[in-house]
C-alpha atoms as a PDB file:
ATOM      1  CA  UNK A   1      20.565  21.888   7.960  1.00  0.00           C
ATOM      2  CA  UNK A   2      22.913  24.339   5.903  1.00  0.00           C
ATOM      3  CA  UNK A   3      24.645  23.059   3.056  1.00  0.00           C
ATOM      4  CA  UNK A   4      28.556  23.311   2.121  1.00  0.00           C
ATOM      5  CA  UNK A   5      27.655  26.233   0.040  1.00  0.00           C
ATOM      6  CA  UNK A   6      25.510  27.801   2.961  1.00  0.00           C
ATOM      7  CA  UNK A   7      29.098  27.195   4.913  1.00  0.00           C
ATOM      8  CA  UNK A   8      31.344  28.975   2.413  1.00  0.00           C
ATOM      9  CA  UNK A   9      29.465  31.557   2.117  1.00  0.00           C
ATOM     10  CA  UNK A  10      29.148  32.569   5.728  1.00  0.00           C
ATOM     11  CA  UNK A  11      32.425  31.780   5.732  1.00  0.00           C
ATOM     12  CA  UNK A  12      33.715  34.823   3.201  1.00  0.00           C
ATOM     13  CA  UNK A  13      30.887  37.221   4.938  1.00  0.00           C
ATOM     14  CA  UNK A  14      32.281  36.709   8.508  1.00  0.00           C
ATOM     15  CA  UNK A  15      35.563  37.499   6.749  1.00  0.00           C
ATOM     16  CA  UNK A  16      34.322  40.654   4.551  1.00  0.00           C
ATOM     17  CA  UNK A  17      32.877  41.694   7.566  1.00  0.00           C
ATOM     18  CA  UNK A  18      35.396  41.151  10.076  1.00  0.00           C
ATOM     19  CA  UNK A  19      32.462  38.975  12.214  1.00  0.00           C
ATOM     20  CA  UNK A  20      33.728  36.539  14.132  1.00  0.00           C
ATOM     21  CA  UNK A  21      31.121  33.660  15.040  1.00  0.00           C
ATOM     22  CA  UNK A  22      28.559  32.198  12.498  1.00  0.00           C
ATOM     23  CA  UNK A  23      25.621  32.975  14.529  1.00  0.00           C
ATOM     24  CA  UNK A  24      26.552  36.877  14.175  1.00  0.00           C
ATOM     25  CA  UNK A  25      26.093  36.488  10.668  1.00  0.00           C
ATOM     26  CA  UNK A  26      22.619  34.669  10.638  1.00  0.00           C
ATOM     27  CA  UNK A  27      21.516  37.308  13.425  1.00  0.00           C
ATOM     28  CA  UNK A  28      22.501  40.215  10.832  1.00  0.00           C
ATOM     29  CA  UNK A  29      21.216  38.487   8.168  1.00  0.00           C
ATOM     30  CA  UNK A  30      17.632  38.073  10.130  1.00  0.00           C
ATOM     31  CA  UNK A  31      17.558  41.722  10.598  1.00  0.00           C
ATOM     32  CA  UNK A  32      18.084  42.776   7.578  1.00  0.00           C
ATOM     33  CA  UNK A  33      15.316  40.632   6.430  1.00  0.00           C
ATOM     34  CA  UNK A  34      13.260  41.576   9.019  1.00  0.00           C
ATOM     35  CA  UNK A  35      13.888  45.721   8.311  1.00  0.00           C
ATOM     36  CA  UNK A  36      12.505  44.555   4.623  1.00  0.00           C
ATOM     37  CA  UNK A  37       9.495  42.780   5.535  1.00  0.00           C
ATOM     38  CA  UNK A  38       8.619  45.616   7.908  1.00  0.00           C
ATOM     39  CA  UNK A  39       8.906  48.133   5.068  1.00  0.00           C
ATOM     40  CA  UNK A  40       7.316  45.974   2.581  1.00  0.00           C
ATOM     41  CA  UNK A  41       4.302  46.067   5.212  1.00  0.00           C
ATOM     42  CA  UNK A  42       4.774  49.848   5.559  1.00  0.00           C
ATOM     43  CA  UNK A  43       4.930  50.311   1.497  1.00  0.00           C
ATOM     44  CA  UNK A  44       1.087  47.817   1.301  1.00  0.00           C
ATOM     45  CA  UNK A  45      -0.302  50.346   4.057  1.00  0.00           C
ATOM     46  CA  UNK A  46       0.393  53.410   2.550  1.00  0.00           C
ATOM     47  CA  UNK A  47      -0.839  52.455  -1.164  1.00  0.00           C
ATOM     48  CA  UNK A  48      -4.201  51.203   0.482  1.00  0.00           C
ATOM     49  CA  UNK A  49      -4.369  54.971   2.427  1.00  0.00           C
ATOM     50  CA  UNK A  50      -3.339  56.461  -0.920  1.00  0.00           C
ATOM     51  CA  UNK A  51      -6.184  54.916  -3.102  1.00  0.00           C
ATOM     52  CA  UNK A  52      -8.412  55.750  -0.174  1.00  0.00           C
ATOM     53  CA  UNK A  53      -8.079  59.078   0.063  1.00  0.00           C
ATOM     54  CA  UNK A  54      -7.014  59.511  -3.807  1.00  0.00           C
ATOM     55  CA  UNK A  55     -10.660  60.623  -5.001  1.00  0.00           C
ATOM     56  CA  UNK A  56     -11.391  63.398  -2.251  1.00  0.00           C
ATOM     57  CA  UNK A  57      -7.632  64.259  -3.192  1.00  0.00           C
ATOM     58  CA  UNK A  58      -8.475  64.784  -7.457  1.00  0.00           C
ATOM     59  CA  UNK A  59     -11.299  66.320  -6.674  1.00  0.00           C
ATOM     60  CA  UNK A  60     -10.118  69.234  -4.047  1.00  0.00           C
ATOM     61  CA  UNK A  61      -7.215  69.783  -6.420  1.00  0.00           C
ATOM     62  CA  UNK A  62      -9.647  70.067  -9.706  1.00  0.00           C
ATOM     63  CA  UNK A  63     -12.039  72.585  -7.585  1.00  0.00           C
ATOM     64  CA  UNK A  64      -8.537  74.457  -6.396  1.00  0.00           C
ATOM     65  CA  UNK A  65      -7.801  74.437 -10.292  1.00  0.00           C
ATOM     66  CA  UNK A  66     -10.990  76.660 -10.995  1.00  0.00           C
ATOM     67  CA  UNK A  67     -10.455  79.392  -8.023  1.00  0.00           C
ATOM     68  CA  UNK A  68      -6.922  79.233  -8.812  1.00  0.00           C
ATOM     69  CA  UNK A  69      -5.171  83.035  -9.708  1.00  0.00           C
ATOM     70  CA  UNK A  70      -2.329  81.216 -11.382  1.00  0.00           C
ATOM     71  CA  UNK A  71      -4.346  79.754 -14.446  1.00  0.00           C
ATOM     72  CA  UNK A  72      -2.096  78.931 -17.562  1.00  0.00           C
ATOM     73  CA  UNK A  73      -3.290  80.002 -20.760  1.00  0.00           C
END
């Protein structure tokens, strides 16, 4: 069950954000923490595509790097 603290604080959020029932508050708070865990997916999906295709990635840009016009001395 939610605590006194739980209470209060819902309390001065519904306030702060002019929300009137409890229930409005738990509903916003559930999807703002389900935007994060979708992004936190997101953020594990793209590293693993990253490190899959970083190899064929260092290697076109190294051969690019010798045919390249714009060499630095």
């Amino acid at each position: 069950m939610i605590q006194e603290d739980d209470h209060r604080r819902i309390d001065r959020l519904k306030s702060r954000l002019g929300i009137d029932a409890k229930v409005d508050i738990v509903r916003a708070a559930l999807d703002l923490l389900e935007e994060r865990a979708a992004r936190d997916e997101r953020i594990v999906r793209w590293k693993a595509a990253a490190a899959r295709v970083a190899p064929e990635s260092r290697r076109v840009n190294a051969e690019f790097r010798t045919h390249s016009r714009l060499k630095r001395s």
